[in-house]
C-alpha atoms as a PDB file:
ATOM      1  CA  UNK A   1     -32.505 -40.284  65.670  1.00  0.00           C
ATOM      2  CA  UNK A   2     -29.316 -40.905  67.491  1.00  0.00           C
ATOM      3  CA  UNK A   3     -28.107 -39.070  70.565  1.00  0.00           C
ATOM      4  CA  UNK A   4     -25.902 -37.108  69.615  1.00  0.00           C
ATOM      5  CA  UNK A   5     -28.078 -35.980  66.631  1.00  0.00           C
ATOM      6  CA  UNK A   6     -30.661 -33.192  67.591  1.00  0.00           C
ATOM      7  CA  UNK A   7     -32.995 -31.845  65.299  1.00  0.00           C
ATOM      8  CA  UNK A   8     -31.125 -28.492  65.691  1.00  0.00           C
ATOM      9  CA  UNK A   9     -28.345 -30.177  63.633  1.00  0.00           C
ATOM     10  CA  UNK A  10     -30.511 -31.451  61.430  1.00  0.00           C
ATOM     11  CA  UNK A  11     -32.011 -28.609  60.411  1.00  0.00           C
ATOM     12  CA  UNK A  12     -28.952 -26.424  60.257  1.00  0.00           C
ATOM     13  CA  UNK A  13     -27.617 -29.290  58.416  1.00  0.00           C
ATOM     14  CA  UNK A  14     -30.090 -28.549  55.567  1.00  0.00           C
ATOM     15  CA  UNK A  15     -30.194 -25.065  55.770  1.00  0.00           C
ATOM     16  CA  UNK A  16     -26.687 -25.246  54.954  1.00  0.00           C
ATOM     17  CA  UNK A  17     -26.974 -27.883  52.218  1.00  0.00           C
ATOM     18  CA  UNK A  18     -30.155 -25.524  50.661  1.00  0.00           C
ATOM     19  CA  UNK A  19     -27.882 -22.417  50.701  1.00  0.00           C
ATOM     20  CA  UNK A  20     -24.825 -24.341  48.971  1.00  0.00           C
ATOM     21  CA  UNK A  21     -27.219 -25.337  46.508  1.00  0.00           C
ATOM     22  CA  UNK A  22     -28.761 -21.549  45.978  1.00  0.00           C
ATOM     23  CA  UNK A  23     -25.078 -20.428  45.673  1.00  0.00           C
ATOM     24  CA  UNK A  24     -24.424 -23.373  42.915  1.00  0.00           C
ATOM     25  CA  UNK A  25     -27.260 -22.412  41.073  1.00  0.00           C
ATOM     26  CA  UNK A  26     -25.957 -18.474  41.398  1.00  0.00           C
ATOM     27  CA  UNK A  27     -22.902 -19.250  40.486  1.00  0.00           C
ATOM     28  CA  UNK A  28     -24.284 -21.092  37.294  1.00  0.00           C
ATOM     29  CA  UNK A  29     -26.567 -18.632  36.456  1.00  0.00           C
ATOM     30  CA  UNK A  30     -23.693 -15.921  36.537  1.00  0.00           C
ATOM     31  CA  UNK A  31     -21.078 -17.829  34.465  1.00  0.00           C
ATOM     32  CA  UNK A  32     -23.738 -18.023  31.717  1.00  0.00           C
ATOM     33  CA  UNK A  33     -24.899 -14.471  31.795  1.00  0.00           C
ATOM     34  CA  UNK A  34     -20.588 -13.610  31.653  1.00  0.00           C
ATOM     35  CA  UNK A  35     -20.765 -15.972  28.600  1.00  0.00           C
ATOM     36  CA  UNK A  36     -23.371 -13.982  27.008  1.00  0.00           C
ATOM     37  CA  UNK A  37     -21.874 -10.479  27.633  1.00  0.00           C
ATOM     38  CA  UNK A  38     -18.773 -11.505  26.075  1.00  0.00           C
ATOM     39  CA  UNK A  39     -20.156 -12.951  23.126  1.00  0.00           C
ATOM     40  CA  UNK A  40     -21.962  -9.872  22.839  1.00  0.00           C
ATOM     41  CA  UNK A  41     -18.997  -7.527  23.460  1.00  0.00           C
ATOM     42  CA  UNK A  42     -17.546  -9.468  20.236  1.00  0.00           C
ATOM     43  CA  UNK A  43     -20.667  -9.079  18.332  1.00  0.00           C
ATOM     44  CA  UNK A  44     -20.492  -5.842  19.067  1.00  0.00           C
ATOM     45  CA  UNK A  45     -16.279  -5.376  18.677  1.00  0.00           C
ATOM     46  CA  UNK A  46     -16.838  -7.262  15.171  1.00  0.00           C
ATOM     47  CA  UNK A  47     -19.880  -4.956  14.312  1.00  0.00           C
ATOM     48  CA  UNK A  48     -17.426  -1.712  14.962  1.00  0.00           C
ATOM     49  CA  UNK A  49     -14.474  -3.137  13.499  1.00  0.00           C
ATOM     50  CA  UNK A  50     -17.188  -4.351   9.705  1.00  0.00           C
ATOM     51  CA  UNK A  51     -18.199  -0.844  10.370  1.00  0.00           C
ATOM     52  CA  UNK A  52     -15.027   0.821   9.990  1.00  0.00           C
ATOM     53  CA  UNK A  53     -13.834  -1.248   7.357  1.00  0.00           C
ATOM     54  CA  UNK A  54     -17.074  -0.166   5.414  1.00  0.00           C
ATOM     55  CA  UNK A  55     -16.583   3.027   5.900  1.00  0.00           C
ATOM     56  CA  UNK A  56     -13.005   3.005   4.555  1.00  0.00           C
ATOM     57  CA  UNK A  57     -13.891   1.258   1.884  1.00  0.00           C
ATOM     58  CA  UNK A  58     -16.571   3.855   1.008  1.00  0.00           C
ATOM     59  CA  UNK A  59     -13.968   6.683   1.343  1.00  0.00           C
ATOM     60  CA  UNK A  60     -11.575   5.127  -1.065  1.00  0.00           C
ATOM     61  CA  UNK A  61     -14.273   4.774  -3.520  1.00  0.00           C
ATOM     62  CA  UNK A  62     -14.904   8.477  -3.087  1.00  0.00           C
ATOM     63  CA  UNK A  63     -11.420   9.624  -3.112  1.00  0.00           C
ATOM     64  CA  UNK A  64     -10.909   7.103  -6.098  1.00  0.00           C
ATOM     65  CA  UNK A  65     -14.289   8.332  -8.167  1.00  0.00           C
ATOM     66  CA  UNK A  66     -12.765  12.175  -7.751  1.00  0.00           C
ATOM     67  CA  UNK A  67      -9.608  11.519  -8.831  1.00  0.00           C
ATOM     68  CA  UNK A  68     -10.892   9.087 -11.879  1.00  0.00           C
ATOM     69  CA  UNK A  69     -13.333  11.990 -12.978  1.00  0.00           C
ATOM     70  CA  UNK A  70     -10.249  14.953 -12.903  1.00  0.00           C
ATOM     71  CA  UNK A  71      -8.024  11.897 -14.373  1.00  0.00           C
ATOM     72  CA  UNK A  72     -10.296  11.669 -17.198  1.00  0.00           C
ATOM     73  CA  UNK A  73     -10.776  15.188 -17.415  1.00  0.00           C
ATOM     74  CA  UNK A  74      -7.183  15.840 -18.332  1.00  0.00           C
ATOM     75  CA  UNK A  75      -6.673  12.739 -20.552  1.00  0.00           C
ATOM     76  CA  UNK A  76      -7.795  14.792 -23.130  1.00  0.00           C
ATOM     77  CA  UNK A  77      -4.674  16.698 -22.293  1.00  0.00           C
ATOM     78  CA  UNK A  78      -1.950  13.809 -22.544  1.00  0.00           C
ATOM     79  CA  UNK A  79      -3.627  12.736 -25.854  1.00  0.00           C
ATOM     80  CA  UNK A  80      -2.686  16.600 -27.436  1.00  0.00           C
ATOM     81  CA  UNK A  81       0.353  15.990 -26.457  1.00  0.00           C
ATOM     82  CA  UNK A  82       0.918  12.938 -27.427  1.00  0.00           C
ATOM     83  CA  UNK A  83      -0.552  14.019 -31.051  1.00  0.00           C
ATOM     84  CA  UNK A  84       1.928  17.053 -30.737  1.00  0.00           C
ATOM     85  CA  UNK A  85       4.963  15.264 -29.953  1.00  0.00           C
ATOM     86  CA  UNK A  86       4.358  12.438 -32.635  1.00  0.00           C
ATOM     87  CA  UNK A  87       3.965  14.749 -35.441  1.00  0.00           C
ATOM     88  CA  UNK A  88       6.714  17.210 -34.389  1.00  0.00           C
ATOM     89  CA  UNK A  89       9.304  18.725 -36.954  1.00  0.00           C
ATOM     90  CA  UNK A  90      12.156  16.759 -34.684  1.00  0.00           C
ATOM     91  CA  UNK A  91      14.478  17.925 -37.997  1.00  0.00           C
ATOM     92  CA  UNK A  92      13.584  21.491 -38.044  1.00  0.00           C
ATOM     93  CA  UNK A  93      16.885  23.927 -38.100  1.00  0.00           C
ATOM     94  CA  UNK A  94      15.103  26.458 -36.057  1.00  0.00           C
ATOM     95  CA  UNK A  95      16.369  26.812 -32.772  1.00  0.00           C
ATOM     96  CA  UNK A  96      13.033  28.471 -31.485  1.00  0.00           C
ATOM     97  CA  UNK A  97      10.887  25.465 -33.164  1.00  0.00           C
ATOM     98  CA  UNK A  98      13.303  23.021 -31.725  1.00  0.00           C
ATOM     99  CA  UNK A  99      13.191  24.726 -27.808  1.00  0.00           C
ATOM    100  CA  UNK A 100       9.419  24.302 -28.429  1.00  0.00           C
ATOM    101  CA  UNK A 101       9.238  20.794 -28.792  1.00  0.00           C
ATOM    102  CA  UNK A 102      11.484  19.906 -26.630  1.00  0.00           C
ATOM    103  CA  UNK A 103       9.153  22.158 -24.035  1.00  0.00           C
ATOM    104  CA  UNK A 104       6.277  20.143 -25.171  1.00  0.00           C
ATOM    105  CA  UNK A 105       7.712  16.746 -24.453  1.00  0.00           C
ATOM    106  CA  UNK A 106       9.150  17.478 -21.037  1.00  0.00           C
ATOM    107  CA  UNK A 107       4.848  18.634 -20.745  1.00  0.00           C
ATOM    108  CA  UNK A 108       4.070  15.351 -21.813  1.00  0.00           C
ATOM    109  CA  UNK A 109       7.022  13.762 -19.770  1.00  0.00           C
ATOM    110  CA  UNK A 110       5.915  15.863 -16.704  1.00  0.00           C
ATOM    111  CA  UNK A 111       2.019  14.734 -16.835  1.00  0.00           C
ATOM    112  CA  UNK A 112       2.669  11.353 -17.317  1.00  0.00           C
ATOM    113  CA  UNK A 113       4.819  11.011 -14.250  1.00  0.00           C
ATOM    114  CA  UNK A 114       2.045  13.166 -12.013  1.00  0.00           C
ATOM    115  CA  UNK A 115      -0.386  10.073 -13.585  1.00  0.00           C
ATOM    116  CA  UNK A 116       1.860   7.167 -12.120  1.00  0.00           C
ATOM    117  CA  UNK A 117       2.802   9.077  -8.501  1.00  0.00           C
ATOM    118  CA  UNK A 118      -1.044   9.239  -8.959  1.00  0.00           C
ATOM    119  CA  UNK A 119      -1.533   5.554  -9.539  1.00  0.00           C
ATOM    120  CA  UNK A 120      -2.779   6.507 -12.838  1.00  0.00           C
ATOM    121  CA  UNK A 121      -1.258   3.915 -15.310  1.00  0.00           C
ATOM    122  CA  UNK A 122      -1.494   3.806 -19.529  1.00  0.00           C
ATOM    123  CA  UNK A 123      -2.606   0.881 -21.137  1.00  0.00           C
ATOM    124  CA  UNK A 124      -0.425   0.865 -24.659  1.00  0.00           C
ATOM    125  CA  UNK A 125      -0.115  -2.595 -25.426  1.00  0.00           C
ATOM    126  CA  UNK A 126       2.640  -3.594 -27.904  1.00  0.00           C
ATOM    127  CA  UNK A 127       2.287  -5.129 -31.075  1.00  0.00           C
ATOM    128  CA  UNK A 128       1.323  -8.709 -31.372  1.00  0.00           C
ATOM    129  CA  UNK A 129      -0.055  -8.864 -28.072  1.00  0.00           C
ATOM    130  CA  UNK A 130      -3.304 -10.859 -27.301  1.00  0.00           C
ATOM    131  CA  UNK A 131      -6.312  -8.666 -27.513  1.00  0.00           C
ATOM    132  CA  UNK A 132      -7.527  -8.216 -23.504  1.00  0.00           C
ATOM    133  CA  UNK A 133     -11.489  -7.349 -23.683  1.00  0.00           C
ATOM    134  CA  UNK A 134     -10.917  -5.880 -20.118  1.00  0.00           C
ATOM    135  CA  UNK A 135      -8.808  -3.183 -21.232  1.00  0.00           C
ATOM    136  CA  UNK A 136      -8.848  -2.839 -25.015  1.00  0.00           C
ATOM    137  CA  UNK A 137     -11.666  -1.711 -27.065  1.00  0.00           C
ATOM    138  CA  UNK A 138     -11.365  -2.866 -30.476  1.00  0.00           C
ATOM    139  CA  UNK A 139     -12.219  -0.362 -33.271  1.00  0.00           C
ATOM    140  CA  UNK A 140     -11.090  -2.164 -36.553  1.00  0.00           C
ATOM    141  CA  UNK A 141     -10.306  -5.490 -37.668  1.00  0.00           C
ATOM    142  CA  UNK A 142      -7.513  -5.573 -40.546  1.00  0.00           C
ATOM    143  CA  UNK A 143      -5.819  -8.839 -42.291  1.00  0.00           C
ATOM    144  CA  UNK A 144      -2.016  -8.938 -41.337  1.00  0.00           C
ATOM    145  CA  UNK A 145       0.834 -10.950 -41.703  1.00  0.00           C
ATOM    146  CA  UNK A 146       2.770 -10.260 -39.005  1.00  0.00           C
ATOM    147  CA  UNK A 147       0.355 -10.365 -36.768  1.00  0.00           C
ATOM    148  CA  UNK A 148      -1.751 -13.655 -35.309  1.00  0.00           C
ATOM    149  CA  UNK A 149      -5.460 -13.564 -35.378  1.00  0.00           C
ATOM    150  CA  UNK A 150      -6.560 -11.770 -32.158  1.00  0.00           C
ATOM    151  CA  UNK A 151      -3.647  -9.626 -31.835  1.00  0.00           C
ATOM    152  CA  UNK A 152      -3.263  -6.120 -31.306  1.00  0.00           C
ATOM    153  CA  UNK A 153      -2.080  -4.691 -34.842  1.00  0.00           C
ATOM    154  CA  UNK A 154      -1.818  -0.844 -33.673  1.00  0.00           C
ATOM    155  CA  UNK A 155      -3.203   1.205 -30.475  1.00  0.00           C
ATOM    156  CA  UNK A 156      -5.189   4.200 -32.022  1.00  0.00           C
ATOM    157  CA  UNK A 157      -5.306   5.382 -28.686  1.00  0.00           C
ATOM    158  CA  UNK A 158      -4.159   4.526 -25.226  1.00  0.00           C
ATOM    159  CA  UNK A 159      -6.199   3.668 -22.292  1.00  0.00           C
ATOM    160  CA  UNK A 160      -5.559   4.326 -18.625  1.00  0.00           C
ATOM    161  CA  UNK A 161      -6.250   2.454 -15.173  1.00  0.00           C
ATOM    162  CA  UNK A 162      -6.303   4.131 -12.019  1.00  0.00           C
ATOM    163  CA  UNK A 163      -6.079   1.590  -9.295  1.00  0.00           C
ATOM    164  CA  UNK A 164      -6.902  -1.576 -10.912  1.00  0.00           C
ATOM    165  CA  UNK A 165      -9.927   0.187 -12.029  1.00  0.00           C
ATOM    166  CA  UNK A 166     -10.295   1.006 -16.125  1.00  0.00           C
ATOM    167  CA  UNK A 167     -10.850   4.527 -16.831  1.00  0.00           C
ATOM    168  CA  UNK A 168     -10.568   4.709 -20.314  1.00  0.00           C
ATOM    169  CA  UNK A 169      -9.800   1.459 -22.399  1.00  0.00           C
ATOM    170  CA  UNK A 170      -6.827   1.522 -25.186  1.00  0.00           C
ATOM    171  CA  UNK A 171      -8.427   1.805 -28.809  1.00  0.00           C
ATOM    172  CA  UNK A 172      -7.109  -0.587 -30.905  1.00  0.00           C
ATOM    173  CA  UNK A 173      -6.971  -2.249 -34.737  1.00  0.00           C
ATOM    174  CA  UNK A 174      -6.896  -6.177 -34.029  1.00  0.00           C
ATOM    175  CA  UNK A 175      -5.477  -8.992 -36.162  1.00  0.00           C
ATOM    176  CA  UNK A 176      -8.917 -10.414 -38.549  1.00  0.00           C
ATOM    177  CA  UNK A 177      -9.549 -14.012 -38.945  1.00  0.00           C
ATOM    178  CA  UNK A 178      -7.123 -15.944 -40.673  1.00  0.00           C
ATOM    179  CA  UNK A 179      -3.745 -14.229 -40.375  1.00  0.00           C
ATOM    180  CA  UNK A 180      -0.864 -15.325 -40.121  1.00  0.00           C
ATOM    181  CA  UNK A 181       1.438 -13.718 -37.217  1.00  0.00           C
ATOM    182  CA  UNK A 182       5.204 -14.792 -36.785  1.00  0.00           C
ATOM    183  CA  UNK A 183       4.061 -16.637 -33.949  1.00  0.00           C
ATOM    184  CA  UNK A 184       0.788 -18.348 -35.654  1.00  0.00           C
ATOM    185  CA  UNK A 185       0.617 -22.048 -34.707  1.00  0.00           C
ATOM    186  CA  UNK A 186       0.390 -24.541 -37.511  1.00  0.00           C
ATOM    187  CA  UNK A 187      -2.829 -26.052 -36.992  1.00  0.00           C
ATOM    188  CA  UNK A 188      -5.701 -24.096 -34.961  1.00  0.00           C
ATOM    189  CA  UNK A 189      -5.788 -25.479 -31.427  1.00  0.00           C
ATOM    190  CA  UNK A 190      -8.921 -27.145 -30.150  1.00  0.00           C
ATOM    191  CA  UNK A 191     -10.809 -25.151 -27.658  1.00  0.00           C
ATOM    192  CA  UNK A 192      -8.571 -22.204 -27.848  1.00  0.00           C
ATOM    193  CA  UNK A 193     -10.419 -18.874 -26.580  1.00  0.00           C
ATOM    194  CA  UNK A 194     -10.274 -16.888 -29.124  1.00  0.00           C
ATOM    195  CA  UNK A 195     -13.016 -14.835 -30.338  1.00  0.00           C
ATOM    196  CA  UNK A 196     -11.437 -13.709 -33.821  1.00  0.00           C
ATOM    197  CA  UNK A 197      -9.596 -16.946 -34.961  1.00  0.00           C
ATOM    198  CA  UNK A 198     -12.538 -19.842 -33.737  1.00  0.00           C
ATOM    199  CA  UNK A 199     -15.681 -18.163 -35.091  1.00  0.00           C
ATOM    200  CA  UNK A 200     -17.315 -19.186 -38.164  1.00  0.00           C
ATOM    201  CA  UNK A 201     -19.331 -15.475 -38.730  1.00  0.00           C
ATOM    202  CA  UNK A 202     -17.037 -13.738 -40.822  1.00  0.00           C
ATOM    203  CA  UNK A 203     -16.838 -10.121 -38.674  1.00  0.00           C
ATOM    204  CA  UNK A 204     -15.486  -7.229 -41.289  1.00  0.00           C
ATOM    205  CA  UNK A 205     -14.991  -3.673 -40.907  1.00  0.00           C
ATOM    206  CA  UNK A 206     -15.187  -1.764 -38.232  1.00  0.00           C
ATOM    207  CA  UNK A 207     -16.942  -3.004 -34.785  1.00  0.00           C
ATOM    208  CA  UNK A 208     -16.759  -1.820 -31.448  1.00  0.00           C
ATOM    209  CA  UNK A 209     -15.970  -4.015 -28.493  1.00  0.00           C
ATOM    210  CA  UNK A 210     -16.268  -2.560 -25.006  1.00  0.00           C
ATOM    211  CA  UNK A 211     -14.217  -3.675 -21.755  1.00  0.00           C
END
């Protein structure tokens, strides 16, 4: 010990050095436990937000299963109309007859458009096109000529999709095995997906395949 070092100094010296220490070790101890209340807090803010978006999710589905069940309800509707309009006396002299079916297609006209502001869409695929399992249902299988194996030959009756979501698949009469569409290549492809033209079971008459 020098003399101008007391042992006054020197212990105010460590008392000094043994609170800078406590307060380092505070200090530490603090920024960790902020670290661990904000990753909380975003636990938590991405718990609220998963929640929400659950629960929006779940009211769409609700809203959308209503509105598919009264949808289907009056598709029943469109399809009397649509029988009524297609089988119509459109050359009938009668004013009164002719007032009348021009009332019934503005009906028709008038219901379809309340489907689509609805997000209600048909399904009434054209002929030729490819048979889609995910919206057709096939109800007959019929040789053609002008149509390839696999295609859609006629729509019986047409489906509808209300938001991406299939609420009543389009009946159709496909293309059989073996004919020859316009657009028929020469020699079967290898691989090609398709269940009518690349199966060796021979499938007649009537079957029924779901979407």
């Amino acid at each position: 010990m020098t003399d101008e070092q007391t042992p006054a100094e020197d212990v105010a010296f460590d008392t000094d050095q043994a609170s800078w220490e406590d307060a380092s070790q505070e200090i530490e101890a603090l920024k960790l436990e902020v670290a661990a209340l904000k990753d909380q807090a975003l636990r938590y803010a991405a718990d609220a937000e998963n929640t929400k978006r659950r629960a929006e999710r779940e009211m769409n589905d609700a809203r959308a299963y209503a509105i598919q069940k009264f949808a289907r309800d009056l598709l029943g509707v469109a399809d009397n109309l649509s029988r009524a309009t297609a089988h119509s006396p459109r050359e009938s002299q009668d004013a009164a007859v002719t007032n009348f079916i021009i009332g019934v297609e503005m009906t028709e006209k008038e219901l379809l458009a309340a489907f689509e502001r609805n997000g209600l869409k048909k399904i009434d695929p054209g002929k030729g096109e490819k048979f889609d399992p995910h919206l057709h249902q096939a109800v007959m299988e019929q040789p053609s000529d002008e149509v390839s194996a696999g295609g859609v030959i006629q729509v019986l009756q047409a489906g509808y999709e209300l938001m991406g979501r299939l609420v009543r698949p389009a009946m159709v009469a496909v293309a059989a095995k073996g004919s020859k569409g316009p657009d028929a290549p020469a020699e079967p492809t290898a691989g090609a997906a398709n269940p009518y033209a690349n199966t060796d079971a021979d499938t007649g008459g009537a079957f029924d395949t779901k979407a």
